[in-house]
Protein backbone atom coordinates (compact mmCIF):
# COMPACT_ATOMS: atom_id res chain seq x y z
CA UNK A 1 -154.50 -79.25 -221.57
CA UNK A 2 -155.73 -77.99 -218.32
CA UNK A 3 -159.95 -79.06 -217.96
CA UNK A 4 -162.49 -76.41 -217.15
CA UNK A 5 -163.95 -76.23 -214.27
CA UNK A 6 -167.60 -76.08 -213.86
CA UNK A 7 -168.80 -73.30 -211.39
CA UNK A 8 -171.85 -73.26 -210.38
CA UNK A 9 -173.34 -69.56 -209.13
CA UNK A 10 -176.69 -69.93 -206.91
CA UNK A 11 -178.98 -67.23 -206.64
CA UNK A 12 -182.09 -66.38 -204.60
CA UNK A 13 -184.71 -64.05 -203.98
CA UNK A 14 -183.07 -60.97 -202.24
CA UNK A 15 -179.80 -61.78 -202.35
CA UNK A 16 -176.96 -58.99 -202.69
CA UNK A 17 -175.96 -58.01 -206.26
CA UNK A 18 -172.06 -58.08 -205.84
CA UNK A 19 -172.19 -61.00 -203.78
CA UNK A 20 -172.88 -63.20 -206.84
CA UNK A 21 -171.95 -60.53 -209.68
CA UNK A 22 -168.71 -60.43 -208.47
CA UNK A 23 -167.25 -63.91 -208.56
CA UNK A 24 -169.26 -64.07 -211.71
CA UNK A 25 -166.92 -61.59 -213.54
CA UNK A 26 -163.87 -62.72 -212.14
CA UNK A 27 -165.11 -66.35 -213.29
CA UNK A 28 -166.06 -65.16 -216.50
CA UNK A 29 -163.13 -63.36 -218.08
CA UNK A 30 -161.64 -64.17 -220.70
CA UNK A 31 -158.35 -65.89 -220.10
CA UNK A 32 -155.09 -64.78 -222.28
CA UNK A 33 -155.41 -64.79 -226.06
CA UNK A 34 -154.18 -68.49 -227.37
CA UNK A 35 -155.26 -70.09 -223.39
CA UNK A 36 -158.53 -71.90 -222.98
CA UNK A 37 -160.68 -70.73 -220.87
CA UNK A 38 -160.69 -71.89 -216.87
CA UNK A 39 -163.98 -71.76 -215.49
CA UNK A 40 -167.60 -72.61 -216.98
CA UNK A 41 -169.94 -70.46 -215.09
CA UNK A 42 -173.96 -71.25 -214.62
CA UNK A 43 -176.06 -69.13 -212.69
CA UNK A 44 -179.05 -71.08 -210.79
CA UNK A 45 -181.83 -71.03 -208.73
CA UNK A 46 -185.34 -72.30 -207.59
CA UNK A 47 -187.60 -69.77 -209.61
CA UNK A 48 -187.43 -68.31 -213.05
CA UNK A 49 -186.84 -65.52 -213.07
CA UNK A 50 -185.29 -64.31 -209.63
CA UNK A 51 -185.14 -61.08 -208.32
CA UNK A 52 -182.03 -59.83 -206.56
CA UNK A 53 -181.76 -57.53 -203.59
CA UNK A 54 -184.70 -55.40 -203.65
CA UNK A 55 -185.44 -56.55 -207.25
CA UNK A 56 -183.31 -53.88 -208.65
CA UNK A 57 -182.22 -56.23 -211.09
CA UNK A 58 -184.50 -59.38 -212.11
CA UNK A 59 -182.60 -62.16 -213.46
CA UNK A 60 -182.96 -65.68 -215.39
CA UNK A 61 -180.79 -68.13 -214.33
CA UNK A 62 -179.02 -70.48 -216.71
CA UNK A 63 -179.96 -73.59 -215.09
CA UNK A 64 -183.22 -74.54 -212.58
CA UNK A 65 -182.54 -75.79 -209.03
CA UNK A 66 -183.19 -79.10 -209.98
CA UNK A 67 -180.79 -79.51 -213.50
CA UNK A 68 -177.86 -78.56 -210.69
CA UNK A 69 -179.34 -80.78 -208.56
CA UNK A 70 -179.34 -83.67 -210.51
CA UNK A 71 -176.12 -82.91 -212.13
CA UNK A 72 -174.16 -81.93 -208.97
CA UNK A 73 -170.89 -83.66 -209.15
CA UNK A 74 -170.07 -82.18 -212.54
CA UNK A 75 -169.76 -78.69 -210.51
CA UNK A 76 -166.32 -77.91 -209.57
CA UNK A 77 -167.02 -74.77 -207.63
CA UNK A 78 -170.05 -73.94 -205.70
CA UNK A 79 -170.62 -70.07 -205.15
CA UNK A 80 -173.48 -69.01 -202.74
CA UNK A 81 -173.96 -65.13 -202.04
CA UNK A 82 -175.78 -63.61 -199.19
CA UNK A 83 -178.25 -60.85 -198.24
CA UNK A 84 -179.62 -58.91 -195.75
CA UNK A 85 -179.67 -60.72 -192.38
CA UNK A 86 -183.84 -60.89 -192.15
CA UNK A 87 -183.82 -62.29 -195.84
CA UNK A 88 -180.75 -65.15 -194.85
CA UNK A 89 -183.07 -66.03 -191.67
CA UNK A 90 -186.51 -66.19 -194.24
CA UNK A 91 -184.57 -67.94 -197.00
CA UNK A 92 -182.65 -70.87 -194.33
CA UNK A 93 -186.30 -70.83 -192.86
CA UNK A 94 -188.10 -72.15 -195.93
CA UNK A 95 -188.64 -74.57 -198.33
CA UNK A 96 -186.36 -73.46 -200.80
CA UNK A 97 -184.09 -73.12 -197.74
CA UNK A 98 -183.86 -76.29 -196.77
CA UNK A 99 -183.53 -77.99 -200.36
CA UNK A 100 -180.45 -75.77 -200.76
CA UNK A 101 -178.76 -76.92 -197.32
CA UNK A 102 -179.22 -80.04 -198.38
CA UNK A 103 -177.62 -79.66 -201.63
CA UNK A 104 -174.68 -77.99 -199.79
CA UNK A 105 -174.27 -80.74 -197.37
CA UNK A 106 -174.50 -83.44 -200.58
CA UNK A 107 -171.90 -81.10 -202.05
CA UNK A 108 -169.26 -81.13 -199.65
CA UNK A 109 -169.42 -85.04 -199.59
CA UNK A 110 -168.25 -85.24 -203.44
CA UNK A 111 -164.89 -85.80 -203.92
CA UNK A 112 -163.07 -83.62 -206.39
CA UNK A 113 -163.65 -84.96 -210.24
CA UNK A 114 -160.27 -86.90 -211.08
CA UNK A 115 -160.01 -84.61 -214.73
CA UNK A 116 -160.53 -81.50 -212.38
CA UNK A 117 -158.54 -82.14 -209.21
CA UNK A 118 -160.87 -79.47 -207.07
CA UNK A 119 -163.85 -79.25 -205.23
CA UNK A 120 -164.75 -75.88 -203.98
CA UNK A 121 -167.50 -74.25 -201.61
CA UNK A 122 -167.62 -70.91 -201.42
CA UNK A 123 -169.41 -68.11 -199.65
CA UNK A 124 -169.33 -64.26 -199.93
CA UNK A 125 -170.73 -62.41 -197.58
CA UNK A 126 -173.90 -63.83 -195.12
CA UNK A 127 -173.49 -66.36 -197.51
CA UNK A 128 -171.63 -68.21 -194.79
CA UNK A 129 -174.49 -68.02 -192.83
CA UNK A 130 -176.26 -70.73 -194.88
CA UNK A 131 -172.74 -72.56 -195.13
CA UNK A 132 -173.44 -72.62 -191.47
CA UNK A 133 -176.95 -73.93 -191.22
CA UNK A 134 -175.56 -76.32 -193.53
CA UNK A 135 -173.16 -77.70 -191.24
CA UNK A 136 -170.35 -77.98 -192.88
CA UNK A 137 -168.36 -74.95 -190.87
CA UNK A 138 -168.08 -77.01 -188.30
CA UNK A 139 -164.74 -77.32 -186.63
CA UNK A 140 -163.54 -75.05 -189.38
CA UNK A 141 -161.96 -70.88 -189.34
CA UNK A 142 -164.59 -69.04 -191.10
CA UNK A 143 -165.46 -65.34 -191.84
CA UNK A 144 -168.48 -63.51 -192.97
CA UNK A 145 -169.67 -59.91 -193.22
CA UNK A 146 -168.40 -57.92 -190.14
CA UNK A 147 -172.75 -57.27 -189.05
CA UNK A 148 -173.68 -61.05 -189.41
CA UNK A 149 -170.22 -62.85 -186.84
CA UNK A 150 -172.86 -63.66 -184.12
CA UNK A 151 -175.15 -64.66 -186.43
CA UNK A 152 -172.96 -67.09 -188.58
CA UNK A 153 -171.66 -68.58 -184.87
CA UNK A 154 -175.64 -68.99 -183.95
CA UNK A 155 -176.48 -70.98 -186.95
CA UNK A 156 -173.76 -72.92 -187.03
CA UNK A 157 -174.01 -73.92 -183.16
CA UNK A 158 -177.75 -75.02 -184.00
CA UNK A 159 -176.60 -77.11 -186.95
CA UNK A 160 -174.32 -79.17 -184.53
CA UNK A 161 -176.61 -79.50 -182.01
CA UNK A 162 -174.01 -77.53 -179.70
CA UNK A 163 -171.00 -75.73 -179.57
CA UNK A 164 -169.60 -76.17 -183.36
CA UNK A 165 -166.58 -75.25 -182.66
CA UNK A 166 -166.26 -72.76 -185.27
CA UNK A 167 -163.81 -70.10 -185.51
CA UNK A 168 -165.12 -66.63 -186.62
CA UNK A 169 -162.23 -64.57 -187.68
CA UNK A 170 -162.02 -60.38 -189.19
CA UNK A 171 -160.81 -61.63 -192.30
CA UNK A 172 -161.15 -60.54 -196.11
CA UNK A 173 -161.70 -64.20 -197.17
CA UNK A 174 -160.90 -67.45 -195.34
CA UNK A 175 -159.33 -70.62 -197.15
CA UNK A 176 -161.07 -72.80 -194.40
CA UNK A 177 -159.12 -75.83 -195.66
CA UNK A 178 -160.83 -79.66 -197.12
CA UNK A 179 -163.95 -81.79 -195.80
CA UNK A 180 -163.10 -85.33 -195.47
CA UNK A 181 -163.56 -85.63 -198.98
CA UNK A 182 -161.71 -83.42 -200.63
CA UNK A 183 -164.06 -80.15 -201.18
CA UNK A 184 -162.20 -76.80 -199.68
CA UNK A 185 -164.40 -74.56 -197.96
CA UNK A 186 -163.83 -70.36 -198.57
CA UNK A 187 -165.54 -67.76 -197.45
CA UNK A 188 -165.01 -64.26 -198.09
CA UNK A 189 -166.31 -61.28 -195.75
CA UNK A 190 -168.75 -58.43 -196.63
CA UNK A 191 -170.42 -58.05 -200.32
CA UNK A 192 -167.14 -56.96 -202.33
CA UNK A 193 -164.85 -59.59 -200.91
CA UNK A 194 -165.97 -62.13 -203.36
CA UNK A 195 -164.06 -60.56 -205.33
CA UNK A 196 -160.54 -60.80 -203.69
CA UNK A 197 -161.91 -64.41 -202.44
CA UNK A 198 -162.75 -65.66 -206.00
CA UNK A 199 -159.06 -63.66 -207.31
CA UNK A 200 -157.40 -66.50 -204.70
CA UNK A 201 -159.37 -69.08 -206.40
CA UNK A 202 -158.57 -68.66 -209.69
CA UNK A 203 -154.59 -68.48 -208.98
CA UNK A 204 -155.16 -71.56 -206.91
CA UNK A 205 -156.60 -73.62 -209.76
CA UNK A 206 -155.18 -71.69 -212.47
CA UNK A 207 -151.68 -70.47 -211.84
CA UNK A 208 -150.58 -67.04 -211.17
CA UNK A 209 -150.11 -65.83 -214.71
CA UNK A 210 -153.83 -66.22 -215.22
CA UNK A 211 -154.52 -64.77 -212.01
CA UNK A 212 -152.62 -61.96 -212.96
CA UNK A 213 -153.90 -61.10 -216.26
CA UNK A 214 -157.23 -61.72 -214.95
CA UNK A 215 -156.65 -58.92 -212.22
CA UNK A 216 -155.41 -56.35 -214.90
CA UNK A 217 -158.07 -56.98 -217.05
CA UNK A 218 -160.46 -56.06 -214.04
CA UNK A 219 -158.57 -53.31 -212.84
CA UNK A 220 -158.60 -54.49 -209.08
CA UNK A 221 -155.74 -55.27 -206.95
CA UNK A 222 -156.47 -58.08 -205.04
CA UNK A 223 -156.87 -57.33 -201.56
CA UNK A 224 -154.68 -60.10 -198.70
CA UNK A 225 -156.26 -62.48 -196.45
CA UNK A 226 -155.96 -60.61 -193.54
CA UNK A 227 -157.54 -57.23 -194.99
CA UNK A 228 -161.02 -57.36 -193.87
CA UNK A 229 -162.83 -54.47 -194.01
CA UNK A 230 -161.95 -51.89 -190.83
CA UNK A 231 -158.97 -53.57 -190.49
CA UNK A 232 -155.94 -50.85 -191.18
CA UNK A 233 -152.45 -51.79 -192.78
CA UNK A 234 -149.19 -50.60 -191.41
């Protein structure tokens, strides 16, 4: 039998609703009757409760900062969401900031567990912005919303000191391929692209008849690689 994997969903003060509600759903439906179940998802965060983007919606997150700290390498997947540009630079800017790019960086260093057989890091949204700061885009094809390109190539240029050599592309989501250890890095563009992103995901580690049933049970086509947002198909 298959293992589940653990996924873990961070959230933050501000950040954007879909970003981390969407990969959330997708993560959370129920696979085909008589099939266990995939994914384990835990939302997290520093405070308790968290507000999200405006504080629309106020939250409590299943786990503290901390617990996922301590407990990292028993996460399979690591989702981090983004927000409005002035909240990213804040957020990257703070305390809370800085814990969480450290986290990120400890992440991508864990190989994948042996019972899982994946490590994943992924961003929706300005989400790669933080991936950025982070360092770990670095040398790699990225994508990010369509308002925050020169942003993402700003952060991740003063992460490396330099030129990072990243590689911003108009993309709906980005498989930006495995860190030395193991852990593949995807990002997917602006808000609603988590969706499609975490859709990829879910074929990848679970096979296409559960990526299937878990698009029909959404009702949402799952949109290509190449279909970022402005972009028109022939």
């Amino acid at each position: 039998m298959a293992p589940t994997l653990n996924v873990g969903v961070f959230i933050y003060a501000g950040a954007d609703i879909m970003d981390f509600s969407g990969p959330v759903e997708v993560y959370s439906t129920r696979p085909p009757p008589g099939t266990p179940q995939v994914f384990s998802v835990k939302t997290f965060a520093h405070t308790n409760p968290v507000g999200g983007e405006n504080s629309v919606l106020v939250y409590v997150p299943g786990a503290s900062f901390a617990e996922v700290e301590q407990q990292l390498e028993n996460y399979d997947i690591l989702v981090v969401p983004g927000a409005h540009p002035d909240i990213i630079t804040e957020f990257v800017a703070s305390e809370h900031g800085q814990k969480t790019l450290a986290l990120l960086q400890r992440f991508a260093k864990l190989p994948p567990r042996k019972e899982a057989g994946y490590r994943i890091l992924q961003s929706v949204c300005s989400g790669a912005v933080i991936l950025g700061a982070a360092g770990v885009l670095a040398g790699r094809t990225a994508t990010t919303h369509h308002i925050c390109y020169d942003m993402l190539k700003e952060y991740a240029d003063k992460a490396s000191g330099g030129d990072s050599g990243i590689n911003i592309v108009k993309k709906r989501w980005v498989d930006g391929g495995e860190t030395e250890a193991g852990v593949r890095i995807v990002n997917a563009g602006g808000v609603s692209s988590g969706i499609d992103a975490s859709l990829w995901i879910t074929e990848l580690v679970g096979g296409k008849e559960l990526f299937q049933f878990t698009e029909e049970i959404l009702e949402f086509e799952r949109r290509g690689e190449g279909q970022a947002w402005g972009v028109k198909q022939a």
